[in-house]
N, C-alpha and C. Protein backbone atom coordinates (compact mmCIF):
# COMPACT_ATOMS: atom_id res chain seq x y z
N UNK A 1 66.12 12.82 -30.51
CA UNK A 1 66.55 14.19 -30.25
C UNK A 1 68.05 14.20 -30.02
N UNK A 2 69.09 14.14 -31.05
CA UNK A 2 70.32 13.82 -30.89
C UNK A 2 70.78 15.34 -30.47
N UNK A 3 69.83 16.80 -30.14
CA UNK A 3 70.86 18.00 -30.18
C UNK A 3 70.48 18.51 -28.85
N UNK A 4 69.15 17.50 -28.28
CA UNK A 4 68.54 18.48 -27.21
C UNK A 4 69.94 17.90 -26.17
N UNK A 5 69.96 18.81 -25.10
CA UNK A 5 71.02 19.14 -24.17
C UNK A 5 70.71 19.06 -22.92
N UNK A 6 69.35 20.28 -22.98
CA UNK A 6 68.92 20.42 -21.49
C UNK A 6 67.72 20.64 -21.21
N UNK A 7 66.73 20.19 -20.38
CA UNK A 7 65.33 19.92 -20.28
C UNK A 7 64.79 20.39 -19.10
N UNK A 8 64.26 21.47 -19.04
CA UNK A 8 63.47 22.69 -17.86
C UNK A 8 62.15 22.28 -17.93
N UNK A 9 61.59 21.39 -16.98
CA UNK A 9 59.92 21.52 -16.69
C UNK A 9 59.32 22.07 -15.75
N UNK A 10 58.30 22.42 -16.45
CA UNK A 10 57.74 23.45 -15.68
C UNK A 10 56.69 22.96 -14.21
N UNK A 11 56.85 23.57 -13.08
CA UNK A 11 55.79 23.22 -11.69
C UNK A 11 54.81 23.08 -12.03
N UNK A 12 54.17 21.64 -11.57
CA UNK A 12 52.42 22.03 -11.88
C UNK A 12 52.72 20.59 -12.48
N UNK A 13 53.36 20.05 -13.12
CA UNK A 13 53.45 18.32 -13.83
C UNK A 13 53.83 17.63 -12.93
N UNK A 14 52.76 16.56 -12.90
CA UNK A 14 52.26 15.48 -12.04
C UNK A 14 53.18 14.08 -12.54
N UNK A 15 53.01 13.79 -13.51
CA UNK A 15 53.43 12.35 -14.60
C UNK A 15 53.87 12.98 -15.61
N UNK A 16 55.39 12.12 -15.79
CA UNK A 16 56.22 12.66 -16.76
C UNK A 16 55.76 11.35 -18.11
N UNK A 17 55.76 11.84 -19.52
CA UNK A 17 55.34 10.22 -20.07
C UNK A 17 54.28 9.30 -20.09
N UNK A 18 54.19 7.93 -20.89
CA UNK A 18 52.97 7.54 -21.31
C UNK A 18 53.18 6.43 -20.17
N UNK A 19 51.71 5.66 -19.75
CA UNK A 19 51.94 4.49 -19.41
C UNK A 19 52.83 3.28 -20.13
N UNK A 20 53.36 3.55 -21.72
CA UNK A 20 53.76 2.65 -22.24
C UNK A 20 52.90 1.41 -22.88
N UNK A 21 52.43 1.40 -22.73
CA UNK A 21 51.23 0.29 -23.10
C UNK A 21 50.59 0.85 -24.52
N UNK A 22 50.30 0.82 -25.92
CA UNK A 22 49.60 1.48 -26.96
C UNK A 22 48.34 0.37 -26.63
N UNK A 23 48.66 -0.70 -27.56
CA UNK A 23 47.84 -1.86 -27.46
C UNK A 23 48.54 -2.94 -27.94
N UNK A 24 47.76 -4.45 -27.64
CA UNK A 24 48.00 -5.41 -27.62
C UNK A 24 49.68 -5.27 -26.78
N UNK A 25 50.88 -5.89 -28.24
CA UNK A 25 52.17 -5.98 -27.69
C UNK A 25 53.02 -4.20 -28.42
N UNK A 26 52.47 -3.52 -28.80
CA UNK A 26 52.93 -2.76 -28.95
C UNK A 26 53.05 -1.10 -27.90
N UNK A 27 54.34 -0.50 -27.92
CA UNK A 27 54.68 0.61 -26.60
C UNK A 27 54.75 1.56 -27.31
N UNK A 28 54.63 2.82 -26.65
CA UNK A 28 54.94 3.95 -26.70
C UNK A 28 56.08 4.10 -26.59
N UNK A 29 56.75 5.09 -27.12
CA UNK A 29 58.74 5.57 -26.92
C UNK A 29 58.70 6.38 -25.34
N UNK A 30 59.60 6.27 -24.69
CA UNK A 30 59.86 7.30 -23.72
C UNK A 30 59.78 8.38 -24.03
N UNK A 31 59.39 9.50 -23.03
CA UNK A 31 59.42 10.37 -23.05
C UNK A 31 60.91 11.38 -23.92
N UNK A 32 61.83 11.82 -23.08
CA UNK A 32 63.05 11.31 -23.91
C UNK A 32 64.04 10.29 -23.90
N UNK A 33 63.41 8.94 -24.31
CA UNK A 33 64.14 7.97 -24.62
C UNK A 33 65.19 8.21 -25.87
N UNK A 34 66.39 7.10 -25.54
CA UNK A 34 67.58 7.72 -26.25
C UNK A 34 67.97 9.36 -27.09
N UNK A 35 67.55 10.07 -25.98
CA UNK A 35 67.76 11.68 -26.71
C UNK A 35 69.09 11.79 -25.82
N UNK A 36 69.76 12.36 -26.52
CA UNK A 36 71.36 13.06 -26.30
C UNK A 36 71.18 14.21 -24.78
N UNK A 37 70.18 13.99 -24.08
CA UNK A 37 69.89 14.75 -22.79
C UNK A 37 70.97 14.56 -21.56
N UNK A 38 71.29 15.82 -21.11
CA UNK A 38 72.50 15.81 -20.08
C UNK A 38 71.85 16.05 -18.77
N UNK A 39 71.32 17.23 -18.93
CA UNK A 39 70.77 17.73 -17.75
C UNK A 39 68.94 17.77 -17.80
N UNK A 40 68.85 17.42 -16.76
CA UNK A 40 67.00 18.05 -16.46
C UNK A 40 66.85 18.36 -15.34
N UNK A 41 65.68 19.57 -15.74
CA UNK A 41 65.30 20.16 -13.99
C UNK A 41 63.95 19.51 -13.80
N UNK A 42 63.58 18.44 -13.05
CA UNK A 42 62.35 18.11 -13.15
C UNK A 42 61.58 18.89 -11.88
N UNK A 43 59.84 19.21 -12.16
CA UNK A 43 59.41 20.24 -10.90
C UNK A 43 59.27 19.57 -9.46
N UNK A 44 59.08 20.37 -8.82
CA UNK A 44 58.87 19.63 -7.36
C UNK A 44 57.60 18.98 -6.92
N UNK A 45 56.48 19.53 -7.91
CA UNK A 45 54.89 19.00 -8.35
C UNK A 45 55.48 17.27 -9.18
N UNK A 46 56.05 17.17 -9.62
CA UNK A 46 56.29 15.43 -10.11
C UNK A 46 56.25 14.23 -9.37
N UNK A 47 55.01 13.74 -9.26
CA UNK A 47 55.12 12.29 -8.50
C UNK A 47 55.31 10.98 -9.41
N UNK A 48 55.36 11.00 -10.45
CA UNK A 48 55.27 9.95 -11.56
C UNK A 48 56.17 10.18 -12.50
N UNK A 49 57.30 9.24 -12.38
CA UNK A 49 57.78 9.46 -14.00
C UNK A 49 57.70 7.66 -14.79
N UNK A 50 57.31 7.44 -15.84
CA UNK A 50 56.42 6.79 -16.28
C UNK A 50 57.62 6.02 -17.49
N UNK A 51 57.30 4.83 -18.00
CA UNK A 51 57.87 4.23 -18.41
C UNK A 51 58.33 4.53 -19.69
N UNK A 52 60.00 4.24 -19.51
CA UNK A 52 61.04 4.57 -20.49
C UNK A 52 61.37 5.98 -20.60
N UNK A 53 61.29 6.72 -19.82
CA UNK A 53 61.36 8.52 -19.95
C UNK A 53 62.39 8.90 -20.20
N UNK A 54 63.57 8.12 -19.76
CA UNK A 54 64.88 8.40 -20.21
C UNK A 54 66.15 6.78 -20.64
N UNK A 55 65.23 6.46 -20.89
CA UNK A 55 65.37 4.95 -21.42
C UNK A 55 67.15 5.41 -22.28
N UNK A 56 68.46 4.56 -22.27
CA UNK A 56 68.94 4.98 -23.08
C UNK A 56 69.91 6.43 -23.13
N UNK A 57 69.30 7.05 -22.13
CA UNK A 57 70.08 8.44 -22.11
C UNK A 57 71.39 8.29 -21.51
N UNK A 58 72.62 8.11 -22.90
CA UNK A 58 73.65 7.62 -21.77
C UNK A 58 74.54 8.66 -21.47
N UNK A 59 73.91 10.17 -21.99
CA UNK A 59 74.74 11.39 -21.21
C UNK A 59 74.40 11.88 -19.61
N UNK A 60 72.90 11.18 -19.82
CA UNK A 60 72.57 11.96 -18.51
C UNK A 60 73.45 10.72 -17.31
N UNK A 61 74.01 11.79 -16.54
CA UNK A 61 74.71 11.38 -15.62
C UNK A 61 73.99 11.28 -14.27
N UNK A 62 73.67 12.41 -13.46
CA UNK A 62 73.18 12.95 -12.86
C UNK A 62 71.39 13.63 -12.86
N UNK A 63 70.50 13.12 -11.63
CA UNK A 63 69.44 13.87 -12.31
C UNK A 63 69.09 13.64 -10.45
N UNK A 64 68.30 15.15 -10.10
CA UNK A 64 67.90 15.39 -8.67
C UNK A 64 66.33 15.17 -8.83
N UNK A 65 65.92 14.15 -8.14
CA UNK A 65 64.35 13.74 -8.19
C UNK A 65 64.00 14.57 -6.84
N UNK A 66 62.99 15.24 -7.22
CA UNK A 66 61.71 15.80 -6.35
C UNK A 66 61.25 14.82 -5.08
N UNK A 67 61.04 15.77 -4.04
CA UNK A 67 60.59 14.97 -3.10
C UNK A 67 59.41 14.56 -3.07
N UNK A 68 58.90 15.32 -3.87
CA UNK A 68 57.30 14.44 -4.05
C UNK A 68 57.32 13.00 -4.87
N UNK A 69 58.52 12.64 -5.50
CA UNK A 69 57.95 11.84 -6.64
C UNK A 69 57.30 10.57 -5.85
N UNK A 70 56.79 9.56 -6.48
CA UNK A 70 55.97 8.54 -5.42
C UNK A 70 56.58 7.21 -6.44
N UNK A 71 56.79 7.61 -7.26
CA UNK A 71 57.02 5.92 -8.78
C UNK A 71 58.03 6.17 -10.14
N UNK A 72 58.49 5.30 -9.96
CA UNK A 72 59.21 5.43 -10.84
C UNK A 72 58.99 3.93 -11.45
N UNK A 73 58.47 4.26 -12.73
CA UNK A 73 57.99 3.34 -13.21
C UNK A 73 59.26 1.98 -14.63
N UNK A 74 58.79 1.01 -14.62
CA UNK A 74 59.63 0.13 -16.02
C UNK A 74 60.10 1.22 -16.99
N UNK A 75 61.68 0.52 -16.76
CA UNK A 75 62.80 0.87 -18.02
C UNK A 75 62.52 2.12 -18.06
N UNK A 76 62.44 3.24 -16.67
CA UNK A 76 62.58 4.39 -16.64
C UNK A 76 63.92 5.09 -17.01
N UNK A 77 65.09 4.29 -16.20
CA UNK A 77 66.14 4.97 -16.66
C UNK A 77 66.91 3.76 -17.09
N UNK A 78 66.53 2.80 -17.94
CA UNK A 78 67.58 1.80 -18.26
C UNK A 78 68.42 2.22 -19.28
N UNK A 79 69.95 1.56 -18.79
CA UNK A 79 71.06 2.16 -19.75
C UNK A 79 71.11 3.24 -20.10
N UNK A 80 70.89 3.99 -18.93
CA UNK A 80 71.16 5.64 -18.99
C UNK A 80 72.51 5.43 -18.60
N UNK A 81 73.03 6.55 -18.51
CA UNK A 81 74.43 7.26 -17.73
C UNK A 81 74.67 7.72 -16.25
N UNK A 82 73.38 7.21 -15.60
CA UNK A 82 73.15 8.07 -14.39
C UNK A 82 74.51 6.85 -13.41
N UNK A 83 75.09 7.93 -12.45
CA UNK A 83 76.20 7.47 -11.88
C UNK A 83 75.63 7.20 -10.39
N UNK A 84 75.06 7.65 -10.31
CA UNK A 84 74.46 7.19 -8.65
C UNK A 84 72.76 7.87 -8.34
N UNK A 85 72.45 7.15 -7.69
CA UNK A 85 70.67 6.80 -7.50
C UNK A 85 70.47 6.89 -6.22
N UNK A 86 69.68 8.28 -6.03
CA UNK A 86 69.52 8.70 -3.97
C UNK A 86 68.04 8.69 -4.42
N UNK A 87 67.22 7.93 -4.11
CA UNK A 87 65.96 7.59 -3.61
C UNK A 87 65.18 9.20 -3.03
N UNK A 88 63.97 10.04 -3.52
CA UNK A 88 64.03 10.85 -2.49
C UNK A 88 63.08 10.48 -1.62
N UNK A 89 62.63 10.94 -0.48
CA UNK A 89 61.82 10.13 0.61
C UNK A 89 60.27 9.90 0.75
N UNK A 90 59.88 10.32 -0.55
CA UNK A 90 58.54 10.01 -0.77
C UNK A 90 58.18 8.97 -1.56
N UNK A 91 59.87 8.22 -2.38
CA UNK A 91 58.97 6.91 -3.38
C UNK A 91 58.92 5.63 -2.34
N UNK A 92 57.72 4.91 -3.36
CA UNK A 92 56.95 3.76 -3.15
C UNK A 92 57.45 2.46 -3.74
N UNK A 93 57.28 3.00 -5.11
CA UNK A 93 57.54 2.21 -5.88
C UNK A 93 58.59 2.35 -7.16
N UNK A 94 59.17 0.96 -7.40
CA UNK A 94 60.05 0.75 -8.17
C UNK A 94 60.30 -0.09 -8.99
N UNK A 95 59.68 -0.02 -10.79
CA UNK A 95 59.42 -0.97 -11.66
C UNK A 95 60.53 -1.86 -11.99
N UNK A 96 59.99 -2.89 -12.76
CA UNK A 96 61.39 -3.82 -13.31
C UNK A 96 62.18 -2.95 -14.12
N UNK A 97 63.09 -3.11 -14.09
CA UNK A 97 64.12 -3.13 -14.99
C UNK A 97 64.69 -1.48 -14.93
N UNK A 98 63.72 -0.44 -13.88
CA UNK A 98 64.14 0.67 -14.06
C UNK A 98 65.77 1.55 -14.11
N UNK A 99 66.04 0.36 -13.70
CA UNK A 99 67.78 0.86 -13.34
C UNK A 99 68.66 0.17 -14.37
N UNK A 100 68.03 -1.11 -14.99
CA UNK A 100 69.17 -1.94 -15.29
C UNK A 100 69.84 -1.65 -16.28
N UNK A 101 71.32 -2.33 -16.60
CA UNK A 101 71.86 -1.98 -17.57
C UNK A 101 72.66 -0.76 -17.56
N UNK A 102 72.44 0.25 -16.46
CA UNK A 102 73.11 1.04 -16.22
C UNK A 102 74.60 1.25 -16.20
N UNK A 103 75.84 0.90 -16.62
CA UNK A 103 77.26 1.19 -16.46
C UNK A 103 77.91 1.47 -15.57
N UNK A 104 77.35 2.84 -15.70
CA UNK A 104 78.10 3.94 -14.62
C UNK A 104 77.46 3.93 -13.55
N UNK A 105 75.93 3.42 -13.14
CA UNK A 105 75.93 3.48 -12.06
C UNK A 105 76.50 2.66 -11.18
N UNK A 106 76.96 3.31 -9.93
CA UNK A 106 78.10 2.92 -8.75
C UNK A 106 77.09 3.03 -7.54
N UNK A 107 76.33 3.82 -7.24
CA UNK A 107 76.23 3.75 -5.56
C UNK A 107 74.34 4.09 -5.94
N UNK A 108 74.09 3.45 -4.65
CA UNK A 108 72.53 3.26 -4.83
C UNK A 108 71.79 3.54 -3.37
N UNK A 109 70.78 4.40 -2.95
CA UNK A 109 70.59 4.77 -1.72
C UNK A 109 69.08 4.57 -1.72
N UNK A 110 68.48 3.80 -1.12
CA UNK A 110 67.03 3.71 -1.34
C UNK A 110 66.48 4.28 0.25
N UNK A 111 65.10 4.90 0.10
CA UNK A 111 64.74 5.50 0.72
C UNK A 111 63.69 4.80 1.60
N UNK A 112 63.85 5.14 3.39
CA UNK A 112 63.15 4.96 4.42
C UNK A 112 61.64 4.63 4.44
N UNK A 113 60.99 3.62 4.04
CA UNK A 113 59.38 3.66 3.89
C UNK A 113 59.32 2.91 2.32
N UNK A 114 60.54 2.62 1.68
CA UNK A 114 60.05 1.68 0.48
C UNK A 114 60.32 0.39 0.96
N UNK A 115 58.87 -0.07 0.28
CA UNK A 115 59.02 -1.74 1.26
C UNK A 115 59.15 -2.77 0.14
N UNK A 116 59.34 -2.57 -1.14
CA UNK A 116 59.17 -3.76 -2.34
C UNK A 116 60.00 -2.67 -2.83
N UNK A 117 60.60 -3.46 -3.56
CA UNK A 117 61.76 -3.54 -4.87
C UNK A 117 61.55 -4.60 -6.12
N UNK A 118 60.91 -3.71 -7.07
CA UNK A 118 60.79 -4.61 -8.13
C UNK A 118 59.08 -5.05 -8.19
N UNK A 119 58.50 -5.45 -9.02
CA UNK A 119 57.55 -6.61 -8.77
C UNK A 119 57.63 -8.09 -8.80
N UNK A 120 56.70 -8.42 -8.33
CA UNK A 120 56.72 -10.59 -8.14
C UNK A 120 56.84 -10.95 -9.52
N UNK A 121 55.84 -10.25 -10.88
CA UNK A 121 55.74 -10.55 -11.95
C UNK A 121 56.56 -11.05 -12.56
N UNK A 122 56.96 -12.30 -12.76
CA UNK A 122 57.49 -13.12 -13.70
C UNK A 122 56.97 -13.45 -15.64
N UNK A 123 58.11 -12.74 -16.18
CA UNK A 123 57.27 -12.75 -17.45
C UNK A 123 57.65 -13.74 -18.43
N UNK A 124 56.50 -14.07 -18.55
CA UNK A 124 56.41 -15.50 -19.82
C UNK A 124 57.51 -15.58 -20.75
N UNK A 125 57.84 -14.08 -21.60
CA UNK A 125 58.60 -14.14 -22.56
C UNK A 125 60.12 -13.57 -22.67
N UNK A 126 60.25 -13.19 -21.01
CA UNK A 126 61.57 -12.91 -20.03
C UNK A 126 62.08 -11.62 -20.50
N UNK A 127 60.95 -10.80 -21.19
CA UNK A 127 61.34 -9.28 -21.55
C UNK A 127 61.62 -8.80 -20.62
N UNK A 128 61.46 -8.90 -19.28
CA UNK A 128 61.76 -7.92 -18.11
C UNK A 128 63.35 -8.14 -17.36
N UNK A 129 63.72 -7.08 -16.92
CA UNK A 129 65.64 -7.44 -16.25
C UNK A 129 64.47 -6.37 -14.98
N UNK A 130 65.30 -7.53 -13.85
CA UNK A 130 65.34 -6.72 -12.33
C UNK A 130 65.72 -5.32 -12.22
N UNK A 131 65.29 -4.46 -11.67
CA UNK A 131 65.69 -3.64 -11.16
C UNK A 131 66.95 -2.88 -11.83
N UNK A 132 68.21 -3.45 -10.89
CA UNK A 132 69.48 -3.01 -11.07
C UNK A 132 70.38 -4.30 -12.28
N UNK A 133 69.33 -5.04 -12.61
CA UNK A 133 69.85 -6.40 -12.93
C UNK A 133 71.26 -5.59 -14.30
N UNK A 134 72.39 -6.63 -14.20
CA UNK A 134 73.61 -5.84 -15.24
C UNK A 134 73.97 -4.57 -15.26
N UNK A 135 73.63 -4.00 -14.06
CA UNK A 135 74.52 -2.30 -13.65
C UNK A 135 75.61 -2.61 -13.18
N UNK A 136 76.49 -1.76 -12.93
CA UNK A 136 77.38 -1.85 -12.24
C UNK A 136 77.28 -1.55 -10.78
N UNK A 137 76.59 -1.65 -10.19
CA UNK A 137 76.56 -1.16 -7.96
C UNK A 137 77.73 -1.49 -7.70
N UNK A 138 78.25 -0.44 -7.39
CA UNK A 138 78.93 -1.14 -6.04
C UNK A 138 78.93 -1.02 -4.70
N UNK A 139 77.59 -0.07 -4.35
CA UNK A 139 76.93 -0.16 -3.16
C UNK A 139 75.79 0.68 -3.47
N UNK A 140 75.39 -0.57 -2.56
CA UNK A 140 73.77 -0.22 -2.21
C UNK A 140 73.65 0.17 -0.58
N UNK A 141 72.42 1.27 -0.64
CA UNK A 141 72.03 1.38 1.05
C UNK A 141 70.71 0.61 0.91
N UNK A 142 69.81 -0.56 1.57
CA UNK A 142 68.63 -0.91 1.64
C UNK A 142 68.59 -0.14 3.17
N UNK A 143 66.79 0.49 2.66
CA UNK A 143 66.56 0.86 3.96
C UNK A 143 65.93 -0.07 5.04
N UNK A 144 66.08 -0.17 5.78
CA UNK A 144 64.94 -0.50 7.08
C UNK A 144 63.44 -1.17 6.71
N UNK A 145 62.89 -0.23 6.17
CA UNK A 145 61.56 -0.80 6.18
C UNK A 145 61.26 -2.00 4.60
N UNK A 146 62.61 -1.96 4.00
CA UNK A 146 61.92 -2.80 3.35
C UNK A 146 61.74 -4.15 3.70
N UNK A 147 60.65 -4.96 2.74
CA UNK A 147 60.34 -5.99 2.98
C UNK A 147 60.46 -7.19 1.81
N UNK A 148 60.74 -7.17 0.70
CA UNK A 148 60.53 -7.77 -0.30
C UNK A 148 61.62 -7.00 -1.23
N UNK A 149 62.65 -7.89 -1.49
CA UNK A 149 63.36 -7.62 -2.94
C UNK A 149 62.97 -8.70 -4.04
N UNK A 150 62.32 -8.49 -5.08
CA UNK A 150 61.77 -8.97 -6.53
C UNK A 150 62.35 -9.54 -6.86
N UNK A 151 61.99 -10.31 -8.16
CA UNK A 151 62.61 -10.91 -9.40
C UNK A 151 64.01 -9.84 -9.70
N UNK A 152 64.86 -11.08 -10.16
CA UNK A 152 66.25 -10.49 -10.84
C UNK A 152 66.50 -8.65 -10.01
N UNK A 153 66.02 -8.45 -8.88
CA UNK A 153 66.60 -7.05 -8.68
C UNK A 153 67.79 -6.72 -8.75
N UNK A 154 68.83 -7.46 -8.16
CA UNK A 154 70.38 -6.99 -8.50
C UNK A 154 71.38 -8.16 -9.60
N UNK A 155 70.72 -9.02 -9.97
CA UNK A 155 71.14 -9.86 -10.81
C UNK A 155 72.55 -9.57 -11.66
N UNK A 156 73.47 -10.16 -11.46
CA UNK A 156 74.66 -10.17 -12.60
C UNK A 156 75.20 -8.46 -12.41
N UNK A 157 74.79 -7.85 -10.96
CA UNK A 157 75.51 -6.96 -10.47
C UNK A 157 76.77 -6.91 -10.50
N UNK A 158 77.81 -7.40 -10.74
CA UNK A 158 79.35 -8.26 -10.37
C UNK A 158 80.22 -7.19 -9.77
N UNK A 159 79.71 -6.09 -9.75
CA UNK A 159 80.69 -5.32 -8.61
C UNK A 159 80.13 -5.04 -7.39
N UNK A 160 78.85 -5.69 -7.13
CA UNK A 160 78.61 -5.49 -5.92
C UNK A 160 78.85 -6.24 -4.46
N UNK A 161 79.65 -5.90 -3.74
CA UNK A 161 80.78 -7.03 -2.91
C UNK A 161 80.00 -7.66 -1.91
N UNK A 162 79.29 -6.44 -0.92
CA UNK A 162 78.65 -6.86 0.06
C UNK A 162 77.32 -5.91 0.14
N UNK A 163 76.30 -6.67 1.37
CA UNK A 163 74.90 -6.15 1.21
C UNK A 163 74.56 -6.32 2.78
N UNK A 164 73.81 -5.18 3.49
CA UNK A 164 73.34 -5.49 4.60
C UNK A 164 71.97 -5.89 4.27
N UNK A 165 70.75 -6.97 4.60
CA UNK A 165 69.55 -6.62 4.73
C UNK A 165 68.91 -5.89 5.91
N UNK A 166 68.02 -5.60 5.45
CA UNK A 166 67.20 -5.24 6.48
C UNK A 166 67.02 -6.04 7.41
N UNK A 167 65.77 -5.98 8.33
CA UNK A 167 65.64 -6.61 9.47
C UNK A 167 64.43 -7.38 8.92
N UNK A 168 63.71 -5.96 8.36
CA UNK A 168 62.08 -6.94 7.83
C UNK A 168 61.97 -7.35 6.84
N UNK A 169 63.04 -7.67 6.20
CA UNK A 169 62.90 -8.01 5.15
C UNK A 169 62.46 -9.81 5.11
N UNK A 170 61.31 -10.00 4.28
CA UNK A 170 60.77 -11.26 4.45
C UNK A 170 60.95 -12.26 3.63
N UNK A 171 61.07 -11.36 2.16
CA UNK A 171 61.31 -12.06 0.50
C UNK A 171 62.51 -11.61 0.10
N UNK A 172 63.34 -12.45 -0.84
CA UNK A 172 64.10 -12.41 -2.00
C UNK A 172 63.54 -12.87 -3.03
N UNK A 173 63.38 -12.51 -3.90
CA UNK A 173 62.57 -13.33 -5.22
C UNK A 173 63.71 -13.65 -6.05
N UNK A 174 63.24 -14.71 -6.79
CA UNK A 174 63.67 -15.37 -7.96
C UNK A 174 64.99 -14.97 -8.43
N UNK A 175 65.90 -15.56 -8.59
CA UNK A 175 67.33 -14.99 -8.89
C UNK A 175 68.04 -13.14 -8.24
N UNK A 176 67.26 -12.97 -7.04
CA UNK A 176 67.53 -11.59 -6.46
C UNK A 176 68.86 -10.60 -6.60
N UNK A 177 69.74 -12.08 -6.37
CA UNK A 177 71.63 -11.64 -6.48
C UNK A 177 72.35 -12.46 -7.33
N UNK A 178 71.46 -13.45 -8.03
CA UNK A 178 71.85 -14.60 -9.01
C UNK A 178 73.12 -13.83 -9.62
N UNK A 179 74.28 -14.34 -9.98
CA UNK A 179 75.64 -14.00 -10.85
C UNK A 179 76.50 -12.36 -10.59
N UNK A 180 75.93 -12.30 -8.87
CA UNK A 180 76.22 -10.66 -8.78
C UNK A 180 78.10 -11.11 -7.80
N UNK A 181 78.21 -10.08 -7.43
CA UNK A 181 79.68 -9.98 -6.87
C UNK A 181 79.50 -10.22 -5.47
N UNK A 182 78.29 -10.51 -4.77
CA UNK A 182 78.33 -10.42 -3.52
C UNK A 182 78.90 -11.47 -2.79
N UNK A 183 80.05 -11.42 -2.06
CA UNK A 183 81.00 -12.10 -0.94
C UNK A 183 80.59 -12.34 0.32
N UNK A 184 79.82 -11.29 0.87
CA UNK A 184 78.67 -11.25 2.25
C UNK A 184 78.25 -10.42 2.48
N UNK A 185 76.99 -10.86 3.38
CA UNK A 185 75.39 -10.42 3.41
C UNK A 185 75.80 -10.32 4.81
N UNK A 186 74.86 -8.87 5.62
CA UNK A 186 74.70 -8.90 6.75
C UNK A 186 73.47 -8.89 7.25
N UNK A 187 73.17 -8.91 8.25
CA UNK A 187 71.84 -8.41 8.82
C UNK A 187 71.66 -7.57 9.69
């Protein structure tokens, strides 16, 4: 969709997008993956937005998530345009790679009550990037309650200088800050 611009959904949508999965090794496209999309109003009924939905969108800059949403699922917004990422206070969860590759994103605010970042899942054929893995951060807020940062979550971050953890935090997984910019960690 190289002309669409701007994207109004309507209240009442639950899950934006496919699970991604067709069969065997083959996916579904995002919702609007690589479409020329700037703006979206997503409803305040949205708890799910589902893998690859804006995969690619490197106009969208900016996008205000619903307080209901609960997931944001794999390569939701990878190598989009989005410039900064405020968590709203109802998500849970947060797939691989949903952020990564991002550019422009700079500042990252995760929300009070998410306790995992990323999943443990290590994949055989290394299709998956962490989280934020190759964005640009250059700050992150971790909240409080988390407990577990994943595989590759901020990986090869290189502008990200410094990081407080949490308190409860129990895990780092597998290359967490591997090749990122970080100088020091607090607690």
């Amino acid at each position: 969709c190289t002309e669409l611009r701007h994207v109004e959904l309507n209240e009442g949508l639950e899950v934006l997008g496919t699970n991604g999965r067709l069969s065997g090794d083959l996916y579904y496209c995002g919702a609007f993956e690589n479409s020329a999309v700037e703006e979206v109003r997503l409803p305040s009924t949205l708890r799910k937005i589902e893998y690859s939905a804006f995969q690619g969108c490197e106009k969208l800059k900016r996008i205000r998530l619903p307080d209901a949403l609960e997931t944001i699922e794999r390569n939701a917004f990878r190598a989009s345009g989005l410039e900064e990422f405020v968590a709203p206070p109802s998500l849970r969860t947060i797939g691989q790679s949903a952020f990564s590759e991002c550019k422009s994103l700079k500042r990252v605010v995760l929300n009070e009550g998410l306790e995992t970042l990323g999943t443990d899942e290590y994949p055989e054929n290394g299709a998956y990037y962490g989280v934020f893995e190759d964005s640009a951060v250059e700050e992150v807020v971790l909240p409080q309650t988390l407990r577990r940062i994943e595989y590759s979550a901020f990986q090869n971050c290189k502008s990200l200088g410094r990081v407080t953890l949490p308190e409860a935090l129990c895990k780092i997984g597998d290359r967490g800050f591997q090749g990122s910019g970080v100088q020091e960690v607090a607690i």
